[in-house]
PDB file of N, CA and C in Angstrom:
ATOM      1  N   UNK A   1     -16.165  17.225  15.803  1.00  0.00           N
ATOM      2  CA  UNK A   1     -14.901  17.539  15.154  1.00  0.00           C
ATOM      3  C   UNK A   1     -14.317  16.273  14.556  1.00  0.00           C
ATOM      4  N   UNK A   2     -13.870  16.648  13.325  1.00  0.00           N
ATOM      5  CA  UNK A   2     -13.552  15.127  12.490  1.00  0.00           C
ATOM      6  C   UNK A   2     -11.873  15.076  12.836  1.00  0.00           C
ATOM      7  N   UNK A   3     -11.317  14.241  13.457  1.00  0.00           N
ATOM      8  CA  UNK A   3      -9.856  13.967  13.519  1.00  0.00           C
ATOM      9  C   UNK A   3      -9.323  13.177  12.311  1.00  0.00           C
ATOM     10  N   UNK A   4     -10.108  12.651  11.875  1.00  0.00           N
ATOM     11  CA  UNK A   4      -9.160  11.756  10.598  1.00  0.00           C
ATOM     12  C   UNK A   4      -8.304  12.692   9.544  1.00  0.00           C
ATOM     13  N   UNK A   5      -7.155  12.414   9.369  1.00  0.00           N
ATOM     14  CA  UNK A   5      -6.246  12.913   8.313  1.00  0.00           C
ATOM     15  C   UNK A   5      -6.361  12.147   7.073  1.00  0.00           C
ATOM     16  N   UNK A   6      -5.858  13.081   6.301  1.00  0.00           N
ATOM     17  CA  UNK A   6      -5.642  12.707   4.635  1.00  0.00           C
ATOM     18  C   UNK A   6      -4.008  12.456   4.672  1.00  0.00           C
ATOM     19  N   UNK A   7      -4.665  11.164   4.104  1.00  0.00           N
ATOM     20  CA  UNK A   7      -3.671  10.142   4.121  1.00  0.00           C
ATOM     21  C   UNK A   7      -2.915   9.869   2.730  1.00  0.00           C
ATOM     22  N   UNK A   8      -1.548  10.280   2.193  1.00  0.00           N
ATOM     23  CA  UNK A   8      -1.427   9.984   0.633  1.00  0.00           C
ATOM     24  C   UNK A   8      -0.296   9.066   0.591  1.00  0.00           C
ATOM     25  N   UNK A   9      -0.487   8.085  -0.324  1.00  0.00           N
ATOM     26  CA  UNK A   9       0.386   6.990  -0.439  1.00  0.00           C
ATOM     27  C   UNK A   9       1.277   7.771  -1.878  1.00  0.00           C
ATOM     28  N   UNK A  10       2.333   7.633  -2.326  1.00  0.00           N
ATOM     29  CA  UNK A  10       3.130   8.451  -3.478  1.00  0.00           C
ATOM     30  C   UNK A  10       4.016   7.048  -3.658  1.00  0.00           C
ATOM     31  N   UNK A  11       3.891   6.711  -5.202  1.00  0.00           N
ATOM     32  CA  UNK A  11       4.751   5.702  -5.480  1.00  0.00           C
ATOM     33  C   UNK A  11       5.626   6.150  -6.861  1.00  0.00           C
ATOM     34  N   UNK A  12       7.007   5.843  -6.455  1.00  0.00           N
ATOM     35  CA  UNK A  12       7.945   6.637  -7.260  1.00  0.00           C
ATOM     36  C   UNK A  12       8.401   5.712  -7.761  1.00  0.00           C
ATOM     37  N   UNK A  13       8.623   5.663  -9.414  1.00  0.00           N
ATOM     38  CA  UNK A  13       8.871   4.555 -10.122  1.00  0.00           C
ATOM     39  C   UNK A  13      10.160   5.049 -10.836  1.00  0.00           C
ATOM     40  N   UNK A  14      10.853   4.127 -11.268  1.00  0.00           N
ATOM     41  CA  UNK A  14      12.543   4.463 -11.343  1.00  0.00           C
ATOM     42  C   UNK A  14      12.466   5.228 -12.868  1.00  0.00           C
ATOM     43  N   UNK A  15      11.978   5.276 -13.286  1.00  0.00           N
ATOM     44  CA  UNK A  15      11.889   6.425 -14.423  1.00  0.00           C
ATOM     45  C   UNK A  15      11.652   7.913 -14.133  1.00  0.00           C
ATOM     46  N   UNK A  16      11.338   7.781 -13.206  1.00  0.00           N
ATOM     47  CA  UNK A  16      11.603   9.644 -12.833  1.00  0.00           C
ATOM     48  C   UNK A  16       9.955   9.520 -12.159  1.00  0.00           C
ATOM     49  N   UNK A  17       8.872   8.892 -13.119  1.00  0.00           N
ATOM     50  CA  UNK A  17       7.475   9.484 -12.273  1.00  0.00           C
ATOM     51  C   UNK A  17       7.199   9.556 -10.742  1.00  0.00           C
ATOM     52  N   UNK A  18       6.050  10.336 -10.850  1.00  0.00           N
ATOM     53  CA  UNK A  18       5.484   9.626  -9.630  1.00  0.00           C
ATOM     54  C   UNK A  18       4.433   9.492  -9.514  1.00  0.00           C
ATOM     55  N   UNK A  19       3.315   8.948  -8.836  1.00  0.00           N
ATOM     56  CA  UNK A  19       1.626   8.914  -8.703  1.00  0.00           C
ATOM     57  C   UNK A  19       1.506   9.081  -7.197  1.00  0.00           C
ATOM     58  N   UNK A  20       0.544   9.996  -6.895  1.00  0.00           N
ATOM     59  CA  UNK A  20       0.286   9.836  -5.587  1.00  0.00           C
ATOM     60  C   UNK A  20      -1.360   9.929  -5.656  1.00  0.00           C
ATOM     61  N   UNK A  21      -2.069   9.373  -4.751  1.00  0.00           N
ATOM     62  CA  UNK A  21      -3.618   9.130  -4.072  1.00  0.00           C
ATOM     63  C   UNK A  21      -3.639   9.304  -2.808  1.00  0.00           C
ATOM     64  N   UNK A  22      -4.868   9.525  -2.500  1.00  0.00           N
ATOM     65  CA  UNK A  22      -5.294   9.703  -1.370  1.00  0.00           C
ATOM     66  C   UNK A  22      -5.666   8.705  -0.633  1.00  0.00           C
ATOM     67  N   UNK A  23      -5.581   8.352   0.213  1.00  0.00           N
ATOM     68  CA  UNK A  23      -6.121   6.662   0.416  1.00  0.00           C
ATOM     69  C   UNK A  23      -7.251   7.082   1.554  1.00  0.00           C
ATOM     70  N   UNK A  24      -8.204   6.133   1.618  1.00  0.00           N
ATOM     71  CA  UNK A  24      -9.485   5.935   2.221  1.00  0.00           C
ATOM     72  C   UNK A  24      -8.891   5.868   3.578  1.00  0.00           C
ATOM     73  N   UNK A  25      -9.734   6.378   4.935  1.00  0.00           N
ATOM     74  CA  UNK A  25      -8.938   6.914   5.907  1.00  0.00           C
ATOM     75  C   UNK A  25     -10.179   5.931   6.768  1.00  0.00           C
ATOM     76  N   UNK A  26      -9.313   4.829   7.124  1.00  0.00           N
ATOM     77  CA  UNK A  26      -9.913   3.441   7.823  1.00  0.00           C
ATOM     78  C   UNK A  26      -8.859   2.968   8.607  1.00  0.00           C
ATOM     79  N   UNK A  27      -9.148   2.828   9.624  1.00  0.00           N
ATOM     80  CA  UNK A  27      -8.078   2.902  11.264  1.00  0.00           C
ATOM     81  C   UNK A  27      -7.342   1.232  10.464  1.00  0.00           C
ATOM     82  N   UNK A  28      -6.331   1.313  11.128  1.00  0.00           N
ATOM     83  CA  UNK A  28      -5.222   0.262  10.388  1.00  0.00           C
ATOM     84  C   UNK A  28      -5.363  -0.280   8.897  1.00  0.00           C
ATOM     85  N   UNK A  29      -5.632   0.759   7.854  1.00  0.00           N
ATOM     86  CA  UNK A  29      -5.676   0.290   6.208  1.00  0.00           C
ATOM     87  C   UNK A  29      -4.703   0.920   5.798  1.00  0.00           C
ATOM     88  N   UNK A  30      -4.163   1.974   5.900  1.00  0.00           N
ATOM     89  CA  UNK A  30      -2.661   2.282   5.288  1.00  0.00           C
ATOM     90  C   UNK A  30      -1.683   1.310   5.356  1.00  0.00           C
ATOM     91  N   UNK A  31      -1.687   0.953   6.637  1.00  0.00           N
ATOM     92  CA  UNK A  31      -0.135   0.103   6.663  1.00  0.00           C
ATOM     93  C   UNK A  31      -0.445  -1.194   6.027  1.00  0.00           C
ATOM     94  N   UNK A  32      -1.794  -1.755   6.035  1.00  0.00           N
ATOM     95  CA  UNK A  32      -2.174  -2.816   5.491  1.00  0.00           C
ATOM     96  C   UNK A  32      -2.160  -2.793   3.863  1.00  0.00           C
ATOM     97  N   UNK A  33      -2.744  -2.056   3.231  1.00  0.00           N
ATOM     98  CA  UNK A  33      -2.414  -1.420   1.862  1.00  0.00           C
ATOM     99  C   UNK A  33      -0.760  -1.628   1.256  1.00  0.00           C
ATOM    100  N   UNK A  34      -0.158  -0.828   2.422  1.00  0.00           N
ATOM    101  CA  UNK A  34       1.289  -0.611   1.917  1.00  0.00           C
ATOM    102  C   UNK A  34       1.956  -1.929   1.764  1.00  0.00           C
ATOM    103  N   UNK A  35       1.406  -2.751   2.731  1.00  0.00           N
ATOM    104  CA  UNK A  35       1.866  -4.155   3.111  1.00  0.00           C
ATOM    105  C   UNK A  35       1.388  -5.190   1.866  1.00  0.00           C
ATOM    106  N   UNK A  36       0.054  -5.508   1.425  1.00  0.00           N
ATOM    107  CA  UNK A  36      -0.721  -5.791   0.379  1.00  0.00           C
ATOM    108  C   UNK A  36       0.518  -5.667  -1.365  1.00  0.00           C
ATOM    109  N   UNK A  37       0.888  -4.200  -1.378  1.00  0.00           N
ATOM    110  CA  UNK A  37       1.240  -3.679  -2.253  1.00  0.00           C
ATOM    111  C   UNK A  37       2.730  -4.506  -2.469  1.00  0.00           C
ATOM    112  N   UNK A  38       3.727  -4.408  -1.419  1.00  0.00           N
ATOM    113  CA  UNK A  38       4.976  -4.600  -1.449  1.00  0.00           C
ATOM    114  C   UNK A  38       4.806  -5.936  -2.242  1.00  0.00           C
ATOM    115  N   UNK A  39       3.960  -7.326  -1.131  1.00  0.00           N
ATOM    116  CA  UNK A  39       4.002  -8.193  -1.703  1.00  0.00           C
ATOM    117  C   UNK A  39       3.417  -8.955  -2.620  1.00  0.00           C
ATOM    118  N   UNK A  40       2.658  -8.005  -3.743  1.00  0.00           N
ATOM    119  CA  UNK A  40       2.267  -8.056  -5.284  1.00  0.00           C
ATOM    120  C   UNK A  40       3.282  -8.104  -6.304  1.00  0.00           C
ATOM    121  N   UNK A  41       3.283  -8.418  -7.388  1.00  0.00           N
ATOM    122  CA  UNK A  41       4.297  -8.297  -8.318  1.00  0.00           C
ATOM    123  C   UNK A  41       3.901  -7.089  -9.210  1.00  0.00           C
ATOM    124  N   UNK A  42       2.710  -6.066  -9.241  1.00  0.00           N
ATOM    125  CA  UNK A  42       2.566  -5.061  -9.858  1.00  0.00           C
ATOM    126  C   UNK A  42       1.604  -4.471  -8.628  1.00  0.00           C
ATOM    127  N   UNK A  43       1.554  -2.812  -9.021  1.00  0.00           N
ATOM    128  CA  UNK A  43       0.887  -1.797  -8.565  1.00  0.00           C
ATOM    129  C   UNK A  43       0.270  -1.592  -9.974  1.00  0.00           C
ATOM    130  N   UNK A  44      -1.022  -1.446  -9.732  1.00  0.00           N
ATOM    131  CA  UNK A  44      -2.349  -1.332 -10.610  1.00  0.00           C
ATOM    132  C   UNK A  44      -2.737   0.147 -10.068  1.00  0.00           C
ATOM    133  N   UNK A  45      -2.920   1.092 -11.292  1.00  0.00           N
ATOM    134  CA  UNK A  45      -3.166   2.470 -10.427  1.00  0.00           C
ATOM    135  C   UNK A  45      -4.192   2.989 -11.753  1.00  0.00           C
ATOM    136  N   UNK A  46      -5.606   3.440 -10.922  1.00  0.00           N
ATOM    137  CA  UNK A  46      -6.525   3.682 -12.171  1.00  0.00           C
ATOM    138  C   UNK A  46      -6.346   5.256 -12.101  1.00  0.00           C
ATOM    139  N   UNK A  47      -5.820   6.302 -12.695  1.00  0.00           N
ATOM    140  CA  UNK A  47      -5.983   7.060 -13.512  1.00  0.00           C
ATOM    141  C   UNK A  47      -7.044   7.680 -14.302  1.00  0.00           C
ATOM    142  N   UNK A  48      -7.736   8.892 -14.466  1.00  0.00           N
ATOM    143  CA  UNK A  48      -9.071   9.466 -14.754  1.00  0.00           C
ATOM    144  C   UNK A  48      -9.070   9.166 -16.150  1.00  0.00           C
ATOM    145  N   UNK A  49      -7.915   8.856 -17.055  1.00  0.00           N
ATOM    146  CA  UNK A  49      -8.602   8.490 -18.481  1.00  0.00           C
ATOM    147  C   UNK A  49      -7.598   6.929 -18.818  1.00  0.00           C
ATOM    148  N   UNK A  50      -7.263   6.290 -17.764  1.00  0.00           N
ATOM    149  CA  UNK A  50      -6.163   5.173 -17.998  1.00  0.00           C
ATOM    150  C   UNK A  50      -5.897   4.529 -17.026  1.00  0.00           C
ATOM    151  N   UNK A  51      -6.010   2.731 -17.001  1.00  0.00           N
ATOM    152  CA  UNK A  51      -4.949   1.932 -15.628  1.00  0.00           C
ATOM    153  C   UNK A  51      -3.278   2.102 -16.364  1.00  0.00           C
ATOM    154  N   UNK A  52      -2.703   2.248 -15.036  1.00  0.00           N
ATOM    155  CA  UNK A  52      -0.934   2.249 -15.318  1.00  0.00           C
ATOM    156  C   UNK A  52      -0.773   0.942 -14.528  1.00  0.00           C
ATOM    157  N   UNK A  53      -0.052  -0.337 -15.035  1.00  0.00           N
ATOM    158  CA  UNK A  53       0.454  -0.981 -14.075  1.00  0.00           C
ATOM    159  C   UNK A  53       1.652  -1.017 -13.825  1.00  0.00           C
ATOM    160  N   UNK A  54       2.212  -0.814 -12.846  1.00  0.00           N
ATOM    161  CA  UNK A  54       3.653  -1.102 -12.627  1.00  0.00           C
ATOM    162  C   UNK A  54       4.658  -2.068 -12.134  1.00  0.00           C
ATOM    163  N   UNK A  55       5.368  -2.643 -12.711  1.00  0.00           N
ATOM    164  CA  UNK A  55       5.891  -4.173 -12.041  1.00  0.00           C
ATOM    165  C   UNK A  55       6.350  -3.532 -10.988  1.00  0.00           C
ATOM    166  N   UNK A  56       6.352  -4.483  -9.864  1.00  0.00           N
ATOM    167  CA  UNK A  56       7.178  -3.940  -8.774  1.00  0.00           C
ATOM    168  C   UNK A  56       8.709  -4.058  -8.879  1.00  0.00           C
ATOM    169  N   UNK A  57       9.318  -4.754  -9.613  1.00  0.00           N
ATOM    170  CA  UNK A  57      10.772  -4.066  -9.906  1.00  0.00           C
ATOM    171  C   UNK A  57      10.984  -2.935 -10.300  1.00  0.00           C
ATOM    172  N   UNK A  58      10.253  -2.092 -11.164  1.00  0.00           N
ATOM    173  CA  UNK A  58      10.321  -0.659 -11.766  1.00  0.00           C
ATOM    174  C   UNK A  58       9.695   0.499 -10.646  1.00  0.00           C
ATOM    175  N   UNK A  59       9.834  -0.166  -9.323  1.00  0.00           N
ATOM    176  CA  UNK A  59       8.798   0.853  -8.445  1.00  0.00           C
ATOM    177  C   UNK A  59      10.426   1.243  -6.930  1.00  0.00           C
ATOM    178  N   UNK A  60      10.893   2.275  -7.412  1.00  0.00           N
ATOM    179  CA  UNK A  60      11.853   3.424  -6.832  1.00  0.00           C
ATOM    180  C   UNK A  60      11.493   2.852  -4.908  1.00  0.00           C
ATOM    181  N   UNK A  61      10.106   3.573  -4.664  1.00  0.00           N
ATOM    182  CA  UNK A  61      10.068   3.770  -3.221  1.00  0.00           C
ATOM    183  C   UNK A  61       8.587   4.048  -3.573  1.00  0.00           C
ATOM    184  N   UNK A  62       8.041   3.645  -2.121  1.00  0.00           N
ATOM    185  CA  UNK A  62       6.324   3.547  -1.768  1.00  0.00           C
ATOM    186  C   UNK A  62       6.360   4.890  -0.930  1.00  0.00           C
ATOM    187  N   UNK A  63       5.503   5.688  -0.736  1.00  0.00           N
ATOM    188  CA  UNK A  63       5.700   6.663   0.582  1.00  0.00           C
ATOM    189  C   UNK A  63       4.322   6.563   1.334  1.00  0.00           C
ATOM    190  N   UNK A  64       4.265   6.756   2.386  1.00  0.00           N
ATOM    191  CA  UNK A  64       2.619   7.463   3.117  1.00  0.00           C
ATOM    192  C   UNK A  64       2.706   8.288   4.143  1.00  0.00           C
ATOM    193  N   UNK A  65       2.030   8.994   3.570  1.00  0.00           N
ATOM    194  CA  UNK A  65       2.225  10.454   4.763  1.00  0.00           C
ATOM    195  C   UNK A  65       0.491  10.804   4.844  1.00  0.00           C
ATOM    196  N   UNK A  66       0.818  11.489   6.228  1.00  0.00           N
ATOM    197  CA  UNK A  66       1.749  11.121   7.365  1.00  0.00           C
ATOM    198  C   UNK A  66       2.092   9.710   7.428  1.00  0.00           C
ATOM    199  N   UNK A  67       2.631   9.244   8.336  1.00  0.00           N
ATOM    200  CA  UNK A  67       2.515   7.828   8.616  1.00  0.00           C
ATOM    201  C   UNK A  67       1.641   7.277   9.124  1.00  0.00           C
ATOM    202  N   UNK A  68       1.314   5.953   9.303  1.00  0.00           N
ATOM    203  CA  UNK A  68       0.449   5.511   9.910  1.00  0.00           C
ATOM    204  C   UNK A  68       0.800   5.111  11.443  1.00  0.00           C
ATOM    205  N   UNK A  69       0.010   4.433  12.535  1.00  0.00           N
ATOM    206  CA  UNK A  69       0.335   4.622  13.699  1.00  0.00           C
ATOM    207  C   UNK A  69       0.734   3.346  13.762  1.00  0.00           C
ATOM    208  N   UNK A  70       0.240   1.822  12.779  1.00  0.00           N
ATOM    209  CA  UNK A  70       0.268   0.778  13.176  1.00  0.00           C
ATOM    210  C   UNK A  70       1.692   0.417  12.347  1.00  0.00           C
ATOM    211  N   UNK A  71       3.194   0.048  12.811  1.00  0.00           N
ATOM    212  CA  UNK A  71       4.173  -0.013  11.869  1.00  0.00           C
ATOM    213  C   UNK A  71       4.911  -1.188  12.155  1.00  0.00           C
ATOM    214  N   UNK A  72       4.939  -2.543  11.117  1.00  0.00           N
ATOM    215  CA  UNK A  72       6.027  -3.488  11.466  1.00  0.00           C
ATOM    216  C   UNK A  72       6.670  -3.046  12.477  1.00  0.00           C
ATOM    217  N   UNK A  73       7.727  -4.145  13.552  1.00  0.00           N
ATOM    218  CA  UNK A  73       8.678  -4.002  14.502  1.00  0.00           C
ATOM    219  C   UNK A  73       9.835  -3.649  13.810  1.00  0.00           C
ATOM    220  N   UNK A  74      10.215  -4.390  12.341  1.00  0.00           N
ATOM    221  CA  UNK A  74      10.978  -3.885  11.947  1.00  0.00           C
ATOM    222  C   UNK A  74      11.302  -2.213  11.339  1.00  0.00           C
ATOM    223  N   UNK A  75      10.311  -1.643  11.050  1.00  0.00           N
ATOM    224  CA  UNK A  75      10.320   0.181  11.102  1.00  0.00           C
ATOM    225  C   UNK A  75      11.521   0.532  11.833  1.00  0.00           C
ATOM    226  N   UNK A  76      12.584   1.671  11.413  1.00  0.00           N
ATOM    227  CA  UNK A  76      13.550   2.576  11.797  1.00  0.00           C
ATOM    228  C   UNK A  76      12.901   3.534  12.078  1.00  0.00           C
ATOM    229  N   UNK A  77      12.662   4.267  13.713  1.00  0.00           N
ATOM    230  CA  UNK A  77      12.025   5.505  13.526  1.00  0.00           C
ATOM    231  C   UNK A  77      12.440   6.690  13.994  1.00  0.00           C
ATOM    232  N   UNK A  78      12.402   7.943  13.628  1.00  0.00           N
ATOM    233  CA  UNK A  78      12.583   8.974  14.079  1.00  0.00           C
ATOM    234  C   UNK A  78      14.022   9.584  13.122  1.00  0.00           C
ATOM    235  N   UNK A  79      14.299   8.949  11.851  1.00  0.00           N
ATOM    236  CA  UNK A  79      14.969   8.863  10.535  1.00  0.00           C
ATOM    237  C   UNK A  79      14.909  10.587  10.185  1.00  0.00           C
ATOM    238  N   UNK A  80      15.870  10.717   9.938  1.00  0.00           N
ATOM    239  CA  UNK A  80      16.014  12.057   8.859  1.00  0.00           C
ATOM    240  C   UNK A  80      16.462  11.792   7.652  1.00  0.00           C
ATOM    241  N   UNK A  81      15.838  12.523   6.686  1.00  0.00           N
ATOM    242  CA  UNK A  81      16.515  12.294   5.387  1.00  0.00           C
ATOM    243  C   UNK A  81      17.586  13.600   4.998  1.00  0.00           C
ATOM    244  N   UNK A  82      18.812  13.161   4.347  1.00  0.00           N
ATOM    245  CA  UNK A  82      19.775  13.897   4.268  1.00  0.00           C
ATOM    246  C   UNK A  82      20.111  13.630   2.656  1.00  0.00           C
ATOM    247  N   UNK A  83      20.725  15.095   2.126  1.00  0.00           N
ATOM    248  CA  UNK A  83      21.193  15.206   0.775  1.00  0.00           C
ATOM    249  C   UNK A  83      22.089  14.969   0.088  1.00  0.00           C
TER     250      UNK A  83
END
């Protein structure tokens, strides 16, 4: 029985888009990824007929769901989001 989940990172860029992927499901690479990403100055995202890069000032919020298990100390957890 395979336990690994599908893992999608969704990056919302202040123009309204969004892109989401699936990310490769390798025991502590999400949070490492997410971590990688923050402190780049662009998100490079290849696209089936196009790369999009995005400065990271124009980038809204990162997401990954589910979460991952391995999370900075600094993480807030057990958060609700409200409207």
């Amino acid at each position: 029985m395979n336990s690994e989940k599908t893992v999608y990172l969704t990056v919302h860029y202040i123009n309204g888009e969004s892109y989401e992927f699936e990310l490769t499901p390798e025991p502590g690479r999400q949070g490492s990824l997410a971590g990688q990403l923050l402190k780049g100055n662009e998100i490079i995202l290849e696209l089936e007929d196009r790369v999009v890069v995005i400065p990271m000032e124009n980038v809204q919020a990162i997401e990954i769901s589910p979460p991952p298990e391995n999370l900075p100390d600094t993480t807030i957890r057990n958060v609700r989001q409200v409207d």
